[in-house]
C-alpha atoms as a PDB file:
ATOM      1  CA  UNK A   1     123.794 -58.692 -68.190  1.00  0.00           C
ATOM      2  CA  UNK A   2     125.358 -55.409 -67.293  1.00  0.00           C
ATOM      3  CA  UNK A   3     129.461 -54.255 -68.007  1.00  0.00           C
ATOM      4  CA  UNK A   4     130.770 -55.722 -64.402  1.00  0.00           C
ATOM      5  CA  UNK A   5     129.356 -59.264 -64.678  1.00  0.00           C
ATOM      6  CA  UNK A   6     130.364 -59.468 -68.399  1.00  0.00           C
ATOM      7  CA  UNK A   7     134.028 -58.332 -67.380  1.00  0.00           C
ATOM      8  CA  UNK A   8     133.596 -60.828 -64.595  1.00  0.00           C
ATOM      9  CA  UNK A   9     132.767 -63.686 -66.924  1.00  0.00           C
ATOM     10  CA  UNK A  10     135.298 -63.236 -69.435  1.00  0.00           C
ATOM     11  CA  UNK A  11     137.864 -63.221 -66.604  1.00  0.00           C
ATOM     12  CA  UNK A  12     136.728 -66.451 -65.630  1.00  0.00           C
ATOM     13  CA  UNK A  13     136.421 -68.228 -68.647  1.00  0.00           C
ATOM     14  CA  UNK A  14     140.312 -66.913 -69.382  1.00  0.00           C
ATOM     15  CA  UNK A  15     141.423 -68.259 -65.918  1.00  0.00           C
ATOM     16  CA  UNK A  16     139.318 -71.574 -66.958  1.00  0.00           C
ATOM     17  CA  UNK A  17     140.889 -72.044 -70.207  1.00  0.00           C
ATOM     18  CA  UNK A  18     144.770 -71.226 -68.492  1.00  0.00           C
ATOM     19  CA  UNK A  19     143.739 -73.802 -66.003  1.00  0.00           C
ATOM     20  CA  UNK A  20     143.286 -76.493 -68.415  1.00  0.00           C
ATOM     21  CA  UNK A  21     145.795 -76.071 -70.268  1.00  0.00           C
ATOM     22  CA  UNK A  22     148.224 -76.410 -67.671  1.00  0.00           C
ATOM     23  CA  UNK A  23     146.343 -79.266 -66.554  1.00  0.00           C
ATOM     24  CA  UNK A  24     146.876 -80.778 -70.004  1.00  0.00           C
ATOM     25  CA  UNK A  25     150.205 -80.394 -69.656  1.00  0.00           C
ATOM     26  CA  UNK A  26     150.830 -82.142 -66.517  1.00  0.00           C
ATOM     27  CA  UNK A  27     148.471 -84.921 -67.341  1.00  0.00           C
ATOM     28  CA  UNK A  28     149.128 -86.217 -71.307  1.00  0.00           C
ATOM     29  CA  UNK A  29     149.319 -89.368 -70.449  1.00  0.00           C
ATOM     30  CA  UNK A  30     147.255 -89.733 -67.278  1.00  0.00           C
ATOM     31  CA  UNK A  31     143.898 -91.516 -67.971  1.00  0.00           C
ATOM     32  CA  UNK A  32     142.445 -89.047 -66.182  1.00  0.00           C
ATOM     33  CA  UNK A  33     140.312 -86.277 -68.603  1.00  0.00           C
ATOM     34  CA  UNK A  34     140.121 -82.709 -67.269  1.00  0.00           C
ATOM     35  CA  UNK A  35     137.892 -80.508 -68.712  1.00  0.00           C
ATOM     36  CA  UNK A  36     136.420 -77.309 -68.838  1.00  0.00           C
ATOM     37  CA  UNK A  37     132.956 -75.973 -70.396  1.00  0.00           C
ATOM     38  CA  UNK A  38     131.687 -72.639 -71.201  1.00  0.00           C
ATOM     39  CA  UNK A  39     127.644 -72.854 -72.123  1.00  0.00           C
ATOM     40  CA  UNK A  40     124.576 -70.149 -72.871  1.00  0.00           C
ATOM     41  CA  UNK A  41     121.131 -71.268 -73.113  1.00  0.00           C
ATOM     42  CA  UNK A  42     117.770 -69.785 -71.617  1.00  0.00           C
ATOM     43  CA  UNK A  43     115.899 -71.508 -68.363  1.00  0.00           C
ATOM     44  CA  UNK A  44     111.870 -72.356 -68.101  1.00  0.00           C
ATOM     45  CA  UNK A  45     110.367 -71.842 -64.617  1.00  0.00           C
ATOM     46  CA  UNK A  46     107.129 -73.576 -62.591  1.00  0.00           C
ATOM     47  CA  UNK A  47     105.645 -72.312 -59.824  1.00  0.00           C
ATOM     48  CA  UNK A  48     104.634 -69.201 -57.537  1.00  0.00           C
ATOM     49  CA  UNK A  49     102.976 -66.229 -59.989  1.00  0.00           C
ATOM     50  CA  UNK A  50     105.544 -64.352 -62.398  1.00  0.00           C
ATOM     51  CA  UNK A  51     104.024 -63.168 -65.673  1.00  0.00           C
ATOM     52  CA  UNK A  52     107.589 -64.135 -67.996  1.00  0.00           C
ATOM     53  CA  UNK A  53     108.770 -67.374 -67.186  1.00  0.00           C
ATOM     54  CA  UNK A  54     111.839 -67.589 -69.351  1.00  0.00           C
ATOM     55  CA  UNK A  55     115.440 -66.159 -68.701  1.00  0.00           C
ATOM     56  CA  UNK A  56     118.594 -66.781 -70.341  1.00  0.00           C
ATOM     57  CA  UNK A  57     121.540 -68.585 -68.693  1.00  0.00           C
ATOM     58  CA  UNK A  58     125.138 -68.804 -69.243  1.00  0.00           C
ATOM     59  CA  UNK A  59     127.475 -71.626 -67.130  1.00  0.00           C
ATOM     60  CA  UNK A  60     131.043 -72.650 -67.178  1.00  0.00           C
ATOM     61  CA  UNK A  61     132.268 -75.427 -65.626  1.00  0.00           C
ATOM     62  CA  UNK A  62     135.333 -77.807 -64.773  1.00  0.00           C
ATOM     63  CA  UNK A  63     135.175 -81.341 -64.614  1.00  0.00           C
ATOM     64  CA  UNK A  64     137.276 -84.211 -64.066  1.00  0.00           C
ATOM     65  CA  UNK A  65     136.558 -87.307 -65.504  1.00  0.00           C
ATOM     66  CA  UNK A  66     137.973 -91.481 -65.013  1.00  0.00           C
ATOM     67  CA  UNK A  67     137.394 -93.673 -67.496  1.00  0.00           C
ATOM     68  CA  UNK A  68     136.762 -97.140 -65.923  1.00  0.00           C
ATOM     69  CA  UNK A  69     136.322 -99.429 -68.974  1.00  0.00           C
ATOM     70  CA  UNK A  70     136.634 -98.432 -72.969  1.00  0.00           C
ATOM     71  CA  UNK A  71     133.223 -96.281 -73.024  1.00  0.00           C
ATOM     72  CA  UNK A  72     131.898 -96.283 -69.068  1.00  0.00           C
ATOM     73  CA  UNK A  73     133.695 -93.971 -66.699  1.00  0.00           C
ATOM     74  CA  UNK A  74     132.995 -91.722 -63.251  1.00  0.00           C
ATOM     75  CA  UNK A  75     132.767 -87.775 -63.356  1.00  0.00           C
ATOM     76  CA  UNK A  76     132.793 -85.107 -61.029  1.00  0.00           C
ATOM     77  CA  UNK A  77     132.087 -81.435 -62.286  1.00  0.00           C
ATOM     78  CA  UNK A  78     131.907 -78.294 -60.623  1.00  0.00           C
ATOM     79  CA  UNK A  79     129.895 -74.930 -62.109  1.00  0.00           C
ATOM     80  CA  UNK A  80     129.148 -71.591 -61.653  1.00  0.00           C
ATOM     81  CA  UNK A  81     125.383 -70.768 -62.798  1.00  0.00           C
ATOM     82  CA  UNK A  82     123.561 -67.389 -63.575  1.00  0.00           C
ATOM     83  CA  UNK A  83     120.403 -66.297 -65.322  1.00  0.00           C
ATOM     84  CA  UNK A  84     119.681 -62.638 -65.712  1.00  0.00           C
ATOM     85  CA  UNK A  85     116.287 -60.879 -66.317  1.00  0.00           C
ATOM     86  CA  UNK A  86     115.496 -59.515 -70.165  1.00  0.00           C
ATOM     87  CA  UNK A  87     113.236 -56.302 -70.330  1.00  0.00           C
ATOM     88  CA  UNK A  88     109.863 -56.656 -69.804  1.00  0.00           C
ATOM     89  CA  UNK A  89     108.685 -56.708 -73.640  1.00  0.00           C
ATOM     90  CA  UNK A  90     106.119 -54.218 -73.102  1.00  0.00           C
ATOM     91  CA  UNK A  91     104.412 -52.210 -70.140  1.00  0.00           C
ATOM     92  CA  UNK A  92     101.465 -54.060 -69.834  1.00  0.00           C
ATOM     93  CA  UNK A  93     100.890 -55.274 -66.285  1.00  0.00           C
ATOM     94  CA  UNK A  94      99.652 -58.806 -66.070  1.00  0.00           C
ATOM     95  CA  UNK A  95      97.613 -59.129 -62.798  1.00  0.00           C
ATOM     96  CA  UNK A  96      98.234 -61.899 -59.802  1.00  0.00           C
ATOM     97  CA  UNK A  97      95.620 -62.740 -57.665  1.00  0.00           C
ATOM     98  CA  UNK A  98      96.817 -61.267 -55.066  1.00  0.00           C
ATOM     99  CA  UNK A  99      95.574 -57.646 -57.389  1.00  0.00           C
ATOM    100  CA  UNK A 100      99.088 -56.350 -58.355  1.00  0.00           C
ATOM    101  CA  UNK A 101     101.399 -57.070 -61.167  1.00  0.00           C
ATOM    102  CA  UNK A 102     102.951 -60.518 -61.165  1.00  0.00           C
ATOM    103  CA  UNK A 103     106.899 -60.205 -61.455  1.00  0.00           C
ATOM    104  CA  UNK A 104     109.297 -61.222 -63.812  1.00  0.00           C
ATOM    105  CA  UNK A 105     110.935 -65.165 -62.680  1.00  0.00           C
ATOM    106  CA  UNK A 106     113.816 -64.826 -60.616  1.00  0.00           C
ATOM    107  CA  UNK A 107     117.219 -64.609 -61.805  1.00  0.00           C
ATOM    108  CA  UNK A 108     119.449 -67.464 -60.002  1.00  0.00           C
ATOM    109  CA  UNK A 109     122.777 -67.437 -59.902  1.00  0.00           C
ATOM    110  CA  UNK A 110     125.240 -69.854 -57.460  1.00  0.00           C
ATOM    111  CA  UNK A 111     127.365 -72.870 -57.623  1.00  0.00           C
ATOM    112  CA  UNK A 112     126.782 -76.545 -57.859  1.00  0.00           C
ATOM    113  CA  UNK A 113     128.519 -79.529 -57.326  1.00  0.00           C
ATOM    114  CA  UNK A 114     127.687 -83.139 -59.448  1.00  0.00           C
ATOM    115  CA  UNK A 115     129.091 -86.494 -60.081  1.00  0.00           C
ATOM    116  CA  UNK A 116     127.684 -89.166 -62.223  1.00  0.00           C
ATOM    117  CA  UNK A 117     128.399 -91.430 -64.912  1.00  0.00           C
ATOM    118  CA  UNK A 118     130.009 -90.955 -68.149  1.00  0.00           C
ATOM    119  CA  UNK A 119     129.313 -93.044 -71.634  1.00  0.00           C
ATOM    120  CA  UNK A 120     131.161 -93.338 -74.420  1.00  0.00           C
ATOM    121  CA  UNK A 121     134.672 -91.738 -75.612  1.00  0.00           C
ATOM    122  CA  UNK A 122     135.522 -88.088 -74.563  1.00  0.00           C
ATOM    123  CA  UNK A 123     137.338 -87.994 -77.995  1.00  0.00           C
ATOM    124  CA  UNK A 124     134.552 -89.366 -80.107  1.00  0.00           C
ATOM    125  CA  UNK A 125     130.794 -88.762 -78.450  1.00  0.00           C
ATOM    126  CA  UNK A 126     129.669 -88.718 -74.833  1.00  0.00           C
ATOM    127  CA  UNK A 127     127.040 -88.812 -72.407  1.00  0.00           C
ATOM    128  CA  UNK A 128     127.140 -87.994 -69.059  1.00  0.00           C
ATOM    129  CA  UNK A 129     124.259 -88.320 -66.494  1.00  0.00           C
ATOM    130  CA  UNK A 130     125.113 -86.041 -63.392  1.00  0.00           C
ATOM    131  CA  UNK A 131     123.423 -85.263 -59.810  1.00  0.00           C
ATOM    132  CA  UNK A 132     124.409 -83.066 -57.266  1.00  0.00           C
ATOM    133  CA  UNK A 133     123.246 -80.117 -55.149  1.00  0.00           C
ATOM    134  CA  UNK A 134     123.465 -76.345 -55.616  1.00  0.00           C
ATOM    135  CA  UNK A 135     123.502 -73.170 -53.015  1.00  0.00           C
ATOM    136  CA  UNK A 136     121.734 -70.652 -55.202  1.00  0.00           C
ATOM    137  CA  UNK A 137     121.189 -66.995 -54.564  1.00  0.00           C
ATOM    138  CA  UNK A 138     118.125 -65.516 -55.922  1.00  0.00           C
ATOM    139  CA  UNK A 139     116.842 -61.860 -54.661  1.00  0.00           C
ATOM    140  CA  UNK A 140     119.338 -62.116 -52.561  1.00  0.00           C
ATOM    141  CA  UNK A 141     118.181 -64.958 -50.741  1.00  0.00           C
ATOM    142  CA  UNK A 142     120.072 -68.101 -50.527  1.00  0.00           C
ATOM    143  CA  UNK A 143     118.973 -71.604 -51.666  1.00  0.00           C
ATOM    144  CA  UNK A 144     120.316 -75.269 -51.675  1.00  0.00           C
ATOM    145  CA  UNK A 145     118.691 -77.220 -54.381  1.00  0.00           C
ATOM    146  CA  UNK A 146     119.200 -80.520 -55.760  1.00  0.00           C
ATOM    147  CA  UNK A 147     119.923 -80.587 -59.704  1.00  0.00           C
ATOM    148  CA  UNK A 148     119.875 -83.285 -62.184  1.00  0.00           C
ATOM    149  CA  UNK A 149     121.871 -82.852 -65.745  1.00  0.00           C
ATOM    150  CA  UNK A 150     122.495 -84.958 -68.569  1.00  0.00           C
ATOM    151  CA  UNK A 151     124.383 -83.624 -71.520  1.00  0.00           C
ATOM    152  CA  UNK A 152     126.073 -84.819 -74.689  1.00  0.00           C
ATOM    153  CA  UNK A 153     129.362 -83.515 -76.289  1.00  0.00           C
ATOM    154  CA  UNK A 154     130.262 -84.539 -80.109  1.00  0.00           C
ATOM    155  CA  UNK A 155     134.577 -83.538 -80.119  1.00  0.00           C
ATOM    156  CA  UNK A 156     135.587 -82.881 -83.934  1.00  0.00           C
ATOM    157  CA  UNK A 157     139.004 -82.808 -82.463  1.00  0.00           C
ATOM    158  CA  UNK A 158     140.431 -84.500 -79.498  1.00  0.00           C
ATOM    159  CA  UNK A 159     140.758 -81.653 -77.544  1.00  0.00           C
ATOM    160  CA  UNK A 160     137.477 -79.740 -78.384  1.00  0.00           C
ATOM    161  CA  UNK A 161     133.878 -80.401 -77.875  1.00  0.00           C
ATOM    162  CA  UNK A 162     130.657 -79.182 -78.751  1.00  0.00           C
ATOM    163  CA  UNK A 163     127.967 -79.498 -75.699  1.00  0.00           C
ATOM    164  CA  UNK A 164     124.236 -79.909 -75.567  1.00  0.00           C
ATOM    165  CA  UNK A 165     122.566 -80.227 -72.086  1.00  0.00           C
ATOM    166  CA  UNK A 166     119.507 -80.219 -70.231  1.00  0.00           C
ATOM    167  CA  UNK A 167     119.572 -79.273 -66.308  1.00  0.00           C
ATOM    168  CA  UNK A 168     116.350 -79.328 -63.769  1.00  0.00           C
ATOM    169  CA  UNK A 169     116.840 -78.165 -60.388  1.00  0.00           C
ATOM    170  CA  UNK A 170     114.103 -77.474 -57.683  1.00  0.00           C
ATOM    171  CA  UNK A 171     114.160 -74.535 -55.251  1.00  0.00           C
ATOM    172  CA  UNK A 172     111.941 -75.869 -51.996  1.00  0.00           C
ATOM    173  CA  UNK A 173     110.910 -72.856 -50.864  1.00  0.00           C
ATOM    174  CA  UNK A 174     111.348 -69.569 -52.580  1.00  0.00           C
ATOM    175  CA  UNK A 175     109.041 -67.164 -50.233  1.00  0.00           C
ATOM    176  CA  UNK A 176     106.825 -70.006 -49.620  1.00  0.00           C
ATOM    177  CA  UNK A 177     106.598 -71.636 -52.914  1.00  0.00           C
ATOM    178  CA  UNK A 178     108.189 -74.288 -54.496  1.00  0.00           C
ATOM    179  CA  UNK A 179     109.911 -73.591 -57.907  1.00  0.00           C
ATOM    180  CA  UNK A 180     110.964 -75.550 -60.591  1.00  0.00           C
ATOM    181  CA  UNK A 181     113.887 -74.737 -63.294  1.00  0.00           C
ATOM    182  CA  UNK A 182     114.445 -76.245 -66.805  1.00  0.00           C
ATOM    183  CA  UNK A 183     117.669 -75.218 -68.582  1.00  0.00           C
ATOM    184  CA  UNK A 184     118.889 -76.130 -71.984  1.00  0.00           C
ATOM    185  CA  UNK A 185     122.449 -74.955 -73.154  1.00  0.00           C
ATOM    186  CA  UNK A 186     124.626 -75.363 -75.169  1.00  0.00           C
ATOM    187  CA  UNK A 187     128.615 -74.522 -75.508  1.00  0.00           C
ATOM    188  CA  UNK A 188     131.859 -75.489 -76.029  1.00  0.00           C
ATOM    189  CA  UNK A 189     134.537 -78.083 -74.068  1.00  0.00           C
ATOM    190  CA  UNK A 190     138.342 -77.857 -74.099  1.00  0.00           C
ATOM    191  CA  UNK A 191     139.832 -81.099 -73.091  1.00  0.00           C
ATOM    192  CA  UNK A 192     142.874 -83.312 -72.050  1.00  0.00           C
ATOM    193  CA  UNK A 193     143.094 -86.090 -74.361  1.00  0.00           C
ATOM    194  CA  UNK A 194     144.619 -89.444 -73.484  1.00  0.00           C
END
């Protein structure tokens, strides 16, 4: 990840966390939980011919979520995604069929929309199962995909979370072939409390 997108991302998360807070303000004692997650991890892809496979990833997120009964409740979350390209760990060229060097997997960047279902207590431990669709950018060429997520946060204090998650998206047609992303992360969530 190079100077500008690092400045970038810090700007973000700052403007994230201000965000929230002001949200928390305004909304003590609404039932309604805003939140806002800032996650690294590293992505698996399938499909087409790349010789490395596996890039890192970095997300941040806000979410809004309604409890409906004691531990079931509705969630909507919006993200920004990126992955960015390591160095090749050595020089060695590892051949594609078609006889040249197979590239590095793309990186993929872009933002997604999801709702779902939450379980449990925001305050305590909770799940949430999330679907939604994404308009990616890779190589500089766009791409909607549909993404899946699930992810669980264990909050030591009311306001804070820690965040484990799994997200698989597919890309249709990425010149011609049809790709498939794995991502694990895992991060931090500040949150209204109730």
């Amino acid at each position: 990840m190079n100077f500008s997108c690092s400045h970038v991302v810090r700007i973000r998360f700052v403007a994230a966390i201000a965000t929230l807070m002001v949200a928390h303000a305004a909304n003590a004692q609404n039932s309604v939980i805003w939140a806002t997650d800032a996650s690294v991890g590293f992505s698996n892809g399938r499909g087409g011919l790349f010789a490395l496979r596996e890039n890192p990833v970095a997300e941040i997120a806000g979410s809004v979520r309604k409890p409906l009964r004691h531990s079931v409740g509705l969630d909507a979350e919006v993200d920004y995604d990126w992955s960015w390209k390591l160095p090749d760990p050595d020089l060695t060229c590892v051949s594609d069929p078609r006889g040249g060097c197979a590239p590095r997997f793309p990186a993929i960047a872009g933002p997604l929309g999801l709702v779902g279902m939450t379980f449990g207590a925001a305050d305590v431990v909770q799940l949430r199962v999330n679907a939604g669709l994404a308009a990616y950018s890779a190589d500089n060429t766009r791409l909607g995909a549909p993404v899946t997520e699930v992810d669980v946060a264990g909050a030591p204090m009311s306001w804070l979370a820690i965040v484990a998650g799994w997200r698989g998206f597919a890309l249709p047609n990425y010149r011609g072939d049809r790709l498939t992303v794995t991502t694990w992360h895992l991060g931090l969530r500040l949150q209204t409390h109730r």
